[in-house]
PDB file of N, CA and C in Angstrom:
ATOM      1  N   UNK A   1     -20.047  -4.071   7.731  1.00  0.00           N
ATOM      2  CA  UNK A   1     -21.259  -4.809   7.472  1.00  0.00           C
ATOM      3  C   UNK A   1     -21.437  -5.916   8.509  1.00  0.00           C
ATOM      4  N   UNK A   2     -20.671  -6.543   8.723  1.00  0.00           N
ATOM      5  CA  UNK A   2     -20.094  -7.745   9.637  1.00  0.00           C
ATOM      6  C   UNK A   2     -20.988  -6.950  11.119  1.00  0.00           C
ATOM      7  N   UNK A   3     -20.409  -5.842  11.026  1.00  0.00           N
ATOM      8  CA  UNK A   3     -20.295  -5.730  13.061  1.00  0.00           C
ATOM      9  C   UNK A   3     -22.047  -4.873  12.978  1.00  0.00           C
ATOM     10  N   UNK A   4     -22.561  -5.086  11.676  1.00  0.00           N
ATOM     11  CA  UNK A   4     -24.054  -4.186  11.817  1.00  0.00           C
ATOM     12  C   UNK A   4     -24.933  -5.390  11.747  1.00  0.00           C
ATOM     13  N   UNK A   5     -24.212  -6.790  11.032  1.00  0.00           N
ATOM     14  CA  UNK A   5     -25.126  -7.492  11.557  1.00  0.00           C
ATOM     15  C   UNK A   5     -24.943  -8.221  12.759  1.00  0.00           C
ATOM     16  N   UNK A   6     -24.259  -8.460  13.532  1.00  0.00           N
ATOM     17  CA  UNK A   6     -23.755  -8.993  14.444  1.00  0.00           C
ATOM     18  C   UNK A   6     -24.509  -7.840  15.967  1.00  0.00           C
ATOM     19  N   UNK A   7     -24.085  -6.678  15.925  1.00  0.00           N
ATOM     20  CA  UNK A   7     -25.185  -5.626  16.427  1.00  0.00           C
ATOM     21  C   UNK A   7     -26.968  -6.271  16.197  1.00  0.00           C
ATOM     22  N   UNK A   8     -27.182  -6.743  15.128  1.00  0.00           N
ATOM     23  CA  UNK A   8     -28.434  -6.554  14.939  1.00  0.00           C
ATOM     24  C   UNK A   8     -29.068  -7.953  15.273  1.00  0.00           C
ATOM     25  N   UNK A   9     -28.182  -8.740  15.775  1.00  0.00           N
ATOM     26  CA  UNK A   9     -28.415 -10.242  16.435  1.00  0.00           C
ATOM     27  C   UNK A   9     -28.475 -11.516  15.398  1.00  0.00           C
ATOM     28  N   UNK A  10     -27.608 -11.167  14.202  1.00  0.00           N
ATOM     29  CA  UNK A  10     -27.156 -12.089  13.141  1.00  0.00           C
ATOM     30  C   UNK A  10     -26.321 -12.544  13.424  1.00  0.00           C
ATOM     31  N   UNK A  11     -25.455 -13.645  13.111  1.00  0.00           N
ATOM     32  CA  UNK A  11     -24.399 -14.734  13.152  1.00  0.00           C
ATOM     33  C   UNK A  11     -23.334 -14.443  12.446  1.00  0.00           C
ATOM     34  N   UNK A  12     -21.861 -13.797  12.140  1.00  0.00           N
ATOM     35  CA  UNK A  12     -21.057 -13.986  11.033  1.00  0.00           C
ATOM     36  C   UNK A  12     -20.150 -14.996  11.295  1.00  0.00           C
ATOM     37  N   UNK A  13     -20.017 -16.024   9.938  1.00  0.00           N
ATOM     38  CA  UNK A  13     -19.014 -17.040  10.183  1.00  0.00           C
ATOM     39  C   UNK A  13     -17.579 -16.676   9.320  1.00  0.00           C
ATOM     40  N   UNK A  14     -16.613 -17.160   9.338  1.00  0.00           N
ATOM     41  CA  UNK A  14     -15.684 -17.213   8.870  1.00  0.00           C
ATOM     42  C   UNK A  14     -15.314 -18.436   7.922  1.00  0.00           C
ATOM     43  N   UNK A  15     -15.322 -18.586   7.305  1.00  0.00           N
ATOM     44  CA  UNK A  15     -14.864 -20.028   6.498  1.00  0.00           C
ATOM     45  C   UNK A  15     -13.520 -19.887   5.648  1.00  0.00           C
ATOM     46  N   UNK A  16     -12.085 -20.480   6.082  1.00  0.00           N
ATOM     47  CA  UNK A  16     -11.075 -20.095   6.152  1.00  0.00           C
ATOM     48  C   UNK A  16     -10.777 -20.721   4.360  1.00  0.00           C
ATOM     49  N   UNK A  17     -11.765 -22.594   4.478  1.00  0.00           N
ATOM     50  CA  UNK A  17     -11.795 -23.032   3.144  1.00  0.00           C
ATOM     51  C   UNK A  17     -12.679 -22.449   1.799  1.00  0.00           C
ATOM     52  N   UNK A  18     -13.134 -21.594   2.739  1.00  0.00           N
ATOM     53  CA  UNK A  18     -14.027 -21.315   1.084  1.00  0.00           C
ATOM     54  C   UNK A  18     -13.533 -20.600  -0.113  1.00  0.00           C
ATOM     55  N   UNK A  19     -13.719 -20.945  -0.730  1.00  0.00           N
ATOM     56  CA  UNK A  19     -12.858 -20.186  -2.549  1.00  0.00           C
ATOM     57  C   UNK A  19     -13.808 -19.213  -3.070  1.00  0.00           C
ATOM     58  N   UNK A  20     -13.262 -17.873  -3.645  1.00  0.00           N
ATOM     59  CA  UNK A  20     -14.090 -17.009  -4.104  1.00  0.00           C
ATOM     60  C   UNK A  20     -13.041 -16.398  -5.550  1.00  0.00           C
ATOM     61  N   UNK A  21     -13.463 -16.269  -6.171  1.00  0.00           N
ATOM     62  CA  UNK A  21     -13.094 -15.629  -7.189  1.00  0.00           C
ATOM     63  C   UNK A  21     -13.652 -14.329  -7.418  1.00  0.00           C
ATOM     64  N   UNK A  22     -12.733 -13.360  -7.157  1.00  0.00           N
ATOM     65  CA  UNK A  22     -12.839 -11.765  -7.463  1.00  0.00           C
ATOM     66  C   UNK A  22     -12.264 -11.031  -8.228  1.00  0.00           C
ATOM     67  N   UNK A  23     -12.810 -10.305  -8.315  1.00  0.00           N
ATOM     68  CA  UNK A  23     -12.078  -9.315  -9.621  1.00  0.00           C
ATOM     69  C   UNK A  23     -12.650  -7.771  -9.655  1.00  0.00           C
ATOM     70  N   UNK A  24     -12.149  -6.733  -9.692  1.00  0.00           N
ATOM     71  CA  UNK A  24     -12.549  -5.657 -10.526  1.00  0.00           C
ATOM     72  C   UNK A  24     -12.084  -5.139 -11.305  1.00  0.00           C
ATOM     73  N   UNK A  25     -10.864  -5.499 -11.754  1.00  0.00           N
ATOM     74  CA  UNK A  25      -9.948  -5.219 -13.021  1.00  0.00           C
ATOM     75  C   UNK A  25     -10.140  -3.445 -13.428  1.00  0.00           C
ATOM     76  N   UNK A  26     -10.132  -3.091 -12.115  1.00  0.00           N
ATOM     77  CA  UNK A  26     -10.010  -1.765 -11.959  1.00  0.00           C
ATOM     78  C   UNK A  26      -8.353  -0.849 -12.594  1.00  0.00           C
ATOM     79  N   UNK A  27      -8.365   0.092 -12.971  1.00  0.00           N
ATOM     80  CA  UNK A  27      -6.977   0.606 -13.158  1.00  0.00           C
ATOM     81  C   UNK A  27      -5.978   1.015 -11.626  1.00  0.00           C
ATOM     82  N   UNK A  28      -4.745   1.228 -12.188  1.00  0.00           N
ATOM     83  CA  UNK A  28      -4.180   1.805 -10.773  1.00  0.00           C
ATOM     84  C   UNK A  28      -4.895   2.970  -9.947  1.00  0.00           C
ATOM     85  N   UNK A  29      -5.173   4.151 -10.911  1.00  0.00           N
ATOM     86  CA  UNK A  29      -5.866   5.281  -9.932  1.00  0.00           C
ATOM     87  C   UNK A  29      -6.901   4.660  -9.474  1.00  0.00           C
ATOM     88  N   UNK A  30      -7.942   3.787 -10.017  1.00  0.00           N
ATOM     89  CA  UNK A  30      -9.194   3.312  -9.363  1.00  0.00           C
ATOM     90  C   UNK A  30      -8.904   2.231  -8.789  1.00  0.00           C
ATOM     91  N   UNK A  31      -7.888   1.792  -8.261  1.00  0.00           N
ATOM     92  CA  UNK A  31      -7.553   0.877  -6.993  1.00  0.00           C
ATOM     93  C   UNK A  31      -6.997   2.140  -6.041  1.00  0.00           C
ATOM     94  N   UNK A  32      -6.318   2.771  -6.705  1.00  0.00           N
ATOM     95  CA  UNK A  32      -5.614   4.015  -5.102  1.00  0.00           C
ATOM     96  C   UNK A  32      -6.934   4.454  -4.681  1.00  0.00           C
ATOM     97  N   UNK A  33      -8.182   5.038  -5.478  1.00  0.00           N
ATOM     98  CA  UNK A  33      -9.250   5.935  -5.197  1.00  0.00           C
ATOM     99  C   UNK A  33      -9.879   5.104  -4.103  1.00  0.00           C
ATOM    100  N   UNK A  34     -10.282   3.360  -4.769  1.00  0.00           N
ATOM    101  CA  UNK A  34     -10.956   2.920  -3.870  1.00  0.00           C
ATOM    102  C   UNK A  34     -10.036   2.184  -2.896  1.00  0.00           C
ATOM    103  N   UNK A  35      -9.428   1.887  -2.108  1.00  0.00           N
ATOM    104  CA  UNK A  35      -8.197   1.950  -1.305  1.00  0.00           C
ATOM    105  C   UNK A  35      -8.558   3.290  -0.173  1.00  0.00           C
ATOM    106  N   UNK A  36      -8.396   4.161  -0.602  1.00  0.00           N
ATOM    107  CA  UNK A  36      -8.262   5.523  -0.046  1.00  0.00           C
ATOM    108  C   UNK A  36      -9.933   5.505   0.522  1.00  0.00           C
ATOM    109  N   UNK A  37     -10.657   4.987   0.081  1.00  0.00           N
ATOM    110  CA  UNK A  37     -12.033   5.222   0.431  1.00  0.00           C
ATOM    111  C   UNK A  37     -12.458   4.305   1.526  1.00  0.00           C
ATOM    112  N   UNK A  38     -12.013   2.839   1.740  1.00  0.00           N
ATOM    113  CA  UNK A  38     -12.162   1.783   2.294  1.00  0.00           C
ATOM    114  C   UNK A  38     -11.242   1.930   3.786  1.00  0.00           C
ATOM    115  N   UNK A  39      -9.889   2.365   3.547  1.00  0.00           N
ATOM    116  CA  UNK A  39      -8.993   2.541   4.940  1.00  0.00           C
ATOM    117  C   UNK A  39      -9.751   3.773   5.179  1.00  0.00           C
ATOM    118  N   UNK A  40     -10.228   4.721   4.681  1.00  0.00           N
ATOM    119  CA  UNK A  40     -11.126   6.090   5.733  1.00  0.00           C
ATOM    120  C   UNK A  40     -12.437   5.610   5.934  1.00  0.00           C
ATOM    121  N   UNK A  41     -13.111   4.660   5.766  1.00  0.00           N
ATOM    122  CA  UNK A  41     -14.106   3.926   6.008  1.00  0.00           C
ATOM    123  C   UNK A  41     -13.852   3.159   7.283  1.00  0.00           C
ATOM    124  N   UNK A  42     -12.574   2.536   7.383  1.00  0.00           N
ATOM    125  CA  UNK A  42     -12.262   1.433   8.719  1.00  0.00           C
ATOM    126  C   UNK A  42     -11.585   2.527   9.676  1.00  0.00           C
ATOM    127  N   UNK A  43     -11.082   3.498   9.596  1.00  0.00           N
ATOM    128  CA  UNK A  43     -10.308   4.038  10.485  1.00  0.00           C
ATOM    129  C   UNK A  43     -11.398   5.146  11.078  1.00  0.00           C
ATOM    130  N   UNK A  44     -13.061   5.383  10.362  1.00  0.00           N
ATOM    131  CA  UNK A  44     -13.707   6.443  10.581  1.00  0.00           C
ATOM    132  C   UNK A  44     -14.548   5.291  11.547  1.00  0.00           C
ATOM    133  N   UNK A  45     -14.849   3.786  11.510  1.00  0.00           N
ATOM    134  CA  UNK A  45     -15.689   2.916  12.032  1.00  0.00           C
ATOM    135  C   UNK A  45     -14.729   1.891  13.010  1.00  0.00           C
ATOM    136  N   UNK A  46     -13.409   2.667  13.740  1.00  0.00           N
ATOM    137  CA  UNK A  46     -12.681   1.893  14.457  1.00  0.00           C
ATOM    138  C   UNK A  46     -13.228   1.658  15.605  1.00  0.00           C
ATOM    139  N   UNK A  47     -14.520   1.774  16.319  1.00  0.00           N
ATOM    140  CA  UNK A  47     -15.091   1.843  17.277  1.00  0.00           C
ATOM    141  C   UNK A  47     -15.731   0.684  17.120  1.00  0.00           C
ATOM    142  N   UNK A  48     -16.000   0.520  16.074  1.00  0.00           N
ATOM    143  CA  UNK A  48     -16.750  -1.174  15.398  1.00  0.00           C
ATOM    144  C   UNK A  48     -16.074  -2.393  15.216  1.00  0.00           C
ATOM    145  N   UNK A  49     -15.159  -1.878  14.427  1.00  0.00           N
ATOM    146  CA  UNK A  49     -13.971  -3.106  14.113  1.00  0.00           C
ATOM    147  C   UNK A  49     -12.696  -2.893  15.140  1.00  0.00           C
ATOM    148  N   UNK A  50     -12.717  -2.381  16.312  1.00  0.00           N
ATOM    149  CA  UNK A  50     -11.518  -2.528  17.056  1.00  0.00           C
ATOM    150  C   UNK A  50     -10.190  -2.867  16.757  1.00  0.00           C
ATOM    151  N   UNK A  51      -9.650  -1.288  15.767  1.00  0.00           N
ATOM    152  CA  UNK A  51      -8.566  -1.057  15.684  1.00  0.00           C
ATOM    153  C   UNK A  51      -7.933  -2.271  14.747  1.00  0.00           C
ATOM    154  N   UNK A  52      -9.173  -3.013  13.273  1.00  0.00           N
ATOM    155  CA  UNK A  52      -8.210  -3.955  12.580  1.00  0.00           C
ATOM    156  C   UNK A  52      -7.809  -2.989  11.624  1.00  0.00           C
ATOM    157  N   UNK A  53      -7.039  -3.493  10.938  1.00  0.00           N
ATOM    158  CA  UNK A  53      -6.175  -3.178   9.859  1.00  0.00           C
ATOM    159  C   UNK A  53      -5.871  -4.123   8.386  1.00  0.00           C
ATOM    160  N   UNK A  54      -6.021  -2.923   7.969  1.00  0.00           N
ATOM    161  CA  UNK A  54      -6.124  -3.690   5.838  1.00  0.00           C
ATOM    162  C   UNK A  54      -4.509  -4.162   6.079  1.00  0.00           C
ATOM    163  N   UNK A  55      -3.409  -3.736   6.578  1.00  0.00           N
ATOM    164  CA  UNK A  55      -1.918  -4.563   5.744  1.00  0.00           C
ATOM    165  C   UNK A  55      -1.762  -5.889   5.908  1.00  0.00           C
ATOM    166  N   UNK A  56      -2.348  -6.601   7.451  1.00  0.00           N
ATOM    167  CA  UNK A  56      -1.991  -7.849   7.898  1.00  0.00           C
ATOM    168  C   UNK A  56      -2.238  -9.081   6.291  1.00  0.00           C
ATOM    169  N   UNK A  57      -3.672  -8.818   6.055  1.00  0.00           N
ATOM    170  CA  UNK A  57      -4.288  -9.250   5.199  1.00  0.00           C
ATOM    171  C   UNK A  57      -3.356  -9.186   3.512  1.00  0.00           C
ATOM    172  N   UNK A  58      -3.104  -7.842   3.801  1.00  0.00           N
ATOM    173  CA  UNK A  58      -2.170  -7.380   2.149  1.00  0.00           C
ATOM    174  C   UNK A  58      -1.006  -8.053   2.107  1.00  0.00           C
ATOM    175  N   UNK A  59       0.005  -8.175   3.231  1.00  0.00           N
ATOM    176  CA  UNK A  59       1.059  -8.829   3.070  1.00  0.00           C
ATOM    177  C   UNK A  59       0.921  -9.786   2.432  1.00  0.00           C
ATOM    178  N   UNK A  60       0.018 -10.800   3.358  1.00  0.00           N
ATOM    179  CA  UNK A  60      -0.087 -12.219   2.937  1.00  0.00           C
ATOM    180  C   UNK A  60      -0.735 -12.152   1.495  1.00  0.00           C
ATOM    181  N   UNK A  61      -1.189 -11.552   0.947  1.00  0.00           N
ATOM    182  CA  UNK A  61      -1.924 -11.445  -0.392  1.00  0.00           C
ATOM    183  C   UNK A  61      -0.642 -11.348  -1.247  1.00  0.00           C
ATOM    184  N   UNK A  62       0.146 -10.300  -0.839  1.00  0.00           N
ATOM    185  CA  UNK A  62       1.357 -10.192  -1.689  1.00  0.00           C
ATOM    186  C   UNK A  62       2.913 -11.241  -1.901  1.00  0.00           C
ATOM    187  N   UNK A  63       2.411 -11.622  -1.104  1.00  0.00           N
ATOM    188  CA  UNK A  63       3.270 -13.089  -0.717  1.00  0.00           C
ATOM    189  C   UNK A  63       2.951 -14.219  -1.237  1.00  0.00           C
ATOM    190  N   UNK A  64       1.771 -14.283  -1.254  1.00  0.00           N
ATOM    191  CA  UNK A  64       0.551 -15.586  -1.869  1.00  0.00           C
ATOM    192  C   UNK A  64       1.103 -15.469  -3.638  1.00  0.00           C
ATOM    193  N   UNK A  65       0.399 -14.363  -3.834  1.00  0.00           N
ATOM    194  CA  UNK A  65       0.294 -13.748  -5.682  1.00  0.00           C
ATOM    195  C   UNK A  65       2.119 -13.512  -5.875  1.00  0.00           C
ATOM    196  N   UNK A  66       3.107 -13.134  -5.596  1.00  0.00           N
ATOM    197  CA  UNK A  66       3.905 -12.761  -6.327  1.00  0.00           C
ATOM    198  C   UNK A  66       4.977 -14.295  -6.108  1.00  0.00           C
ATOM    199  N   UNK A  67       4.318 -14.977  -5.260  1.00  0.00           N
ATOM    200  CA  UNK A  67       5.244 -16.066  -4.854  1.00  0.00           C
ATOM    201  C   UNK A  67       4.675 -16.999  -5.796  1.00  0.00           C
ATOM    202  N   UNK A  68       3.477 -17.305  -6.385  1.00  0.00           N
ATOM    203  CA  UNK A  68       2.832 -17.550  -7.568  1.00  0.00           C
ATOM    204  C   UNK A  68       3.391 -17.055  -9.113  1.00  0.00           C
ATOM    205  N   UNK A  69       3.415 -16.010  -9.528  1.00  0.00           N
ATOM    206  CA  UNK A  69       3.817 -15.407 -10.503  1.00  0.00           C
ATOM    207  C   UNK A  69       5.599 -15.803 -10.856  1.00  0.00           C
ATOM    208  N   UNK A  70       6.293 -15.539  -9.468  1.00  0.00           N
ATOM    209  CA  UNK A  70       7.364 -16.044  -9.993  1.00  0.00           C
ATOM    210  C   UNK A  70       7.455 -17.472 -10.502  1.00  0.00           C
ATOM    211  N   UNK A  71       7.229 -18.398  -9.405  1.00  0.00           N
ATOM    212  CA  UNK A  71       6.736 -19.591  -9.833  1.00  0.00           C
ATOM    213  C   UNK A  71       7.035 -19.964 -11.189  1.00  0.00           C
ATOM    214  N   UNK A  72       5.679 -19.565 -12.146  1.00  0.00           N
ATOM    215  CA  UNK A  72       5.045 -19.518 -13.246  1.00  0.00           C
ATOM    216  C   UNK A  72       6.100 -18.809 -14.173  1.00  0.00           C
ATOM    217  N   UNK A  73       7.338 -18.047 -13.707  1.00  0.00           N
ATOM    218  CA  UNK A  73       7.791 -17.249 -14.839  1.00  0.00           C
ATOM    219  C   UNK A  73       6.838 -15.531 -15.021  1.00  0.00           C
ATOM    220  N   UNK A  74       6.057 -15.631 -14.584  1.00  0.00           N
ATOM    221  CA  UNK A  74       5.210 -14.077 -15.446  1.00  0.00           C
ATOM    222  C   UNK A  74       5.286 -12.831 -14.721  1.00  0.00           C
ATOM    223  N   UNK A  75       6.982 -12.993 -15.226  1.00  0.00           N
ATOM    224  CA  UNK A  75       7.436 -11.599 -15.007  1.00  0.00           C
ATOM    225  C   UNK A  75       6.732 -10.218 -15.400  1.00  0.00           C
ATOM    226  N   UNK A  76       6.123  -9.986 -16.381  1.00  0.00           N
ATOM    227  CA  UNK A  76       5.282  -8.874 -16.628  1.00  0.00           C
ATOM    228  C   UNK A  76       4.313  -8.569 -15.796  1.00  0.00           C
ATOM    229  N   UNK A  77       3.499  -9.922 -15.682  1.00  0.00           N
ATOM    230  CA  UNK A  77       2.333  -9.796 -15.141  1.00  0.00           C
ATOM    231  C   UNK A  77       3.079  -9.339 -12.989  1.00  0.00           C
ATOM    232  N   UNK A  78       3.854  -9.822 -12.812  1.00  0.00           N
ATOM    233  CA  UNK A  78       4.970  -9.553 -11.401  1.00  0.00           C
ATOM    234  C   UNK A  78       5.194  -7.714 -11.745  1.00  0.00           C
ATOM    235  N   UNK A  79       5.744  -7.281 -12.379  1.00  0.00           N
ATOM    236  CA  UNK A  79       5.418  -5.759 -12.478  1.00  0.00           C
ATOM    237  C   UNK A  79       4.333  -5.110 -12.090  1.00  0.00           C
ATOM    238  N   UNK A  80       3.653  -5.495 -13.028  1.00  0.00           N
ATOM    239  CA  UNK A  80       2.035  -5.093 -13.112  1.00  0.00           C
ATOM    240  C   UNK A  80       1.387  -5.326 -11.507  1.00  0.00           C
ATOM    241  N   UNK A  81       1.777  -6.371 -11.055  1.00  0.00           N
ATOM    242  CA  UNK A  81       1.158  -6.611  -9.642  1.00  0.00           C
ATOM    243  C   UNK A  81       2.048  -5.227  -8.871  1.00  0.00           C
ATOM    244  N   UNK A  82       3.215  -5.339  -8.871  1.00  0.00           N
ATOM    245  CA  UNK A  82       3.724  -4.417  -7.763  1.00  0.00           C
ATOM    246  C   UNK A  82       2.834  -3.192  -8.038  1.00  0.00           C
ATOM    247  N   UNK A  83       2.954  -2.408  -9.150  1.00  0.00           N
ATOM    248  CA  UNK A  83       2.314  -1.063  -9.053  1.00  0.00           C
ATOM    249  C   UNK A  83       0.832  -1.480  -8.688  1.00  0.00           C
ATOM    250  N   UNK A  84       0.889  -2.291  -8.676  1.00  0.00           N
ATOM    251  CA  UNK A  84      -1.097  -2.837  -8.254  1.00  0.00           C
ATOM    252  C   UNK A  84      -0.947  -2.556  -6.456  1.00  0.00           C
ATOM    253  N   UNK A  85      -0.022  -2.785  -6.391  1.00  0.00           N
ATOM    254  CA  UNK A  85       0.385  -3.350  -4.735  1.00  0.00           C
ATOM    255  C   UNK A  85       0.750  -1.749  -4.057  1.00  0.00           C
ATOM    256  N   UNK A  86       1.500  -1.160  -4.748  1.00  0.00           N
ATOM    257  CA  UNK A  86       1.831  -0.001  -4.740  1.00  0.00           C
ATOM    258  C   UNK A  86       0.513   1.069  -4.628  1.00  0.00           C
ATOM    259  N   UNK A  87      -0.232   1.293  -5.591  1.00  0.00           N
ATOM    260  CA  UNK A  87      -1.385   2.130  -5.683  1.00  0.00           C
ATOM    261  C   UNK A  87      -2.684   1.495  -4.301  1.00  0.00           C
ATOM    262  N   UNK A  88      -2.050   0.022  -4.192  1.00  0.00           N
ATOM    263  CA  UNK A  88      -3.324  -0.174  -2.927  1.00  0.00           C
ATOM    264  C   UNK A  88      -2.328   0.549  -1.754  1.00  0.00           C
ATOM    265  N   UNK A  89      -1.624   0.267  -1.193  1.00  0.00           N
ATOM    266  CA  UNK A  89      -0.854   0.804  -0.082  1.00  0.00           C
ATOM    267  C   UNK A  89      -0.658   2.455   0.387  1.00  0.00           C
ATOM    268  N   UNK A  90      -0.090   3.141  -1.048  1.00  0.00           N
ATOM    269  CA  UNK A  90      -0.763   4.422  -0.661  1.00  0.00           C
ATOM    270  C   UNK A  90      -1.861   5.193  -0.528  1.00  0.00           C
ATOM    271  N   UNK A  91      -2.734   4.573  -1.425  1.00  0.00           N
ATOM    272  CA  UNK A  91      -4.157   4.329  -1.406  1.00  0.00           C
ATOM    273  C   UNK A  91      -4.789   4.359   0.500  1.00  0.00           C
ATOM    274  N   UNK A  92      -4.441   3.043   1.249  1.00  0.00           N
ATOM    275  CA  UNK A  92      -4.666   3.127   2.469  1.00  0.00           C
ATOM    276  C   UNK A  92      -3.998   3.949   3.095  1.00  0.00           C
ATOM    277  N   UNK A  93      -2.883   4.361   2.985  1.00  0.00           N
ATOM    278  CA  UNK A  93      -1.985   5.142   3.588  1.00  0.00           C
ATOM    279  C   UNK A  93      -2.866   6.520   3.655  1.00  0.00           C
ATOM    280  N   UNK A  94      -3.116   6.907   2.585  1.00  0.00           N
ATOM    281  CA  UNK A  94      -3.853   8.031   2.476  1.00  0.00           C
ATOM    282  C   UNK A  94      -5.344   8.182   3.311  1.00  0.00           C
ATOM    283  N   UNK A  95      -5.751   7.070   3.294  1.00  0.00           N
ATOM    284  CA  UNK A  95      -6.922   7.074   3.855  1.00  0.00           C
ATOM    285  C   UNK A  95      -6.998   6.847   5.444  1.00  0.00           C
ATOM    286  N   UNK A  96      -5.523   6.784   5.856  1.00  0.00           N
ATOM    287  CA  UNK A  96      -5.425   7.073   7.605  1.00  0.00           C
ATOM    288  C   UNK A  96      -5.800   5.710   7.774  1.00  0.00           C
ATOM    289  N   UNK A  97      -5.669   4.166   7.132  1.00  0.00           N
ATOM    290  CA  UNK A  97      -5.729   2.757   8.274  1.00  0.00           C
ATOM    291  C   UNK A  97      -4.244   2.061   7.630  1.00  0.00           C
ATOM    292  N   UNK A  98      -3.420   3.067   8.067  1.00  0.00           N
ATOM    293  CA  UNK A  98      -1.723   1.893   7.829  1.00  0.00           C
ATOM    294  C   UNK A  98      -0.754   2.996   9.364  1.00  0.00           C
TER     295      UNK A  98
END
């Protein structure tokens, strides 16, 4: 989206402080499905985005959240993330951008 408006003589900024709250509280298969759909999306439009990649981003996500969770004690919810973490990774894997 970024590199179609940027093509089309729009501005994209980055704002490193800004806070967003997301969610799709999707299940594991519907994080692998959409995973799998998004890395064959970037790896089919690598001519656009010059060769980036979904893990750089995932690490640090998984580092952020489970370094949190322990923290806090919420070991369950620390399970629950790995197979979360798990179903995104093969998810991209599958979709040819890892």
């Amino acid at each position: 989206m970024a590199a179609t408006f940027i093509r089309g003589g729009w501005k994209v900024a980055y704002a490193a402080d800004a806070r967003v709250i997301h969610s799709h509280n999707l299940t594991f298969a519907e994080e692998y499905r959409r995973n799998k759909v998004v890395a064959s999306t970037i790896a089919q439009n690598d001519d656009l985005l010059g060769g980036v990649s979904a893990s750089s981003e995932g690490k640090r996500m998984v580092r952020q959240i489970s370094g949190m969770l322990v923290r806090e004690r919420r070991f369950g919810q620390l399970c629950a993330f790995g197979i979360d973490c798990a179903a995104r990774f093969l998810g991209n894997r599958a979709g040819g951008n890892l």
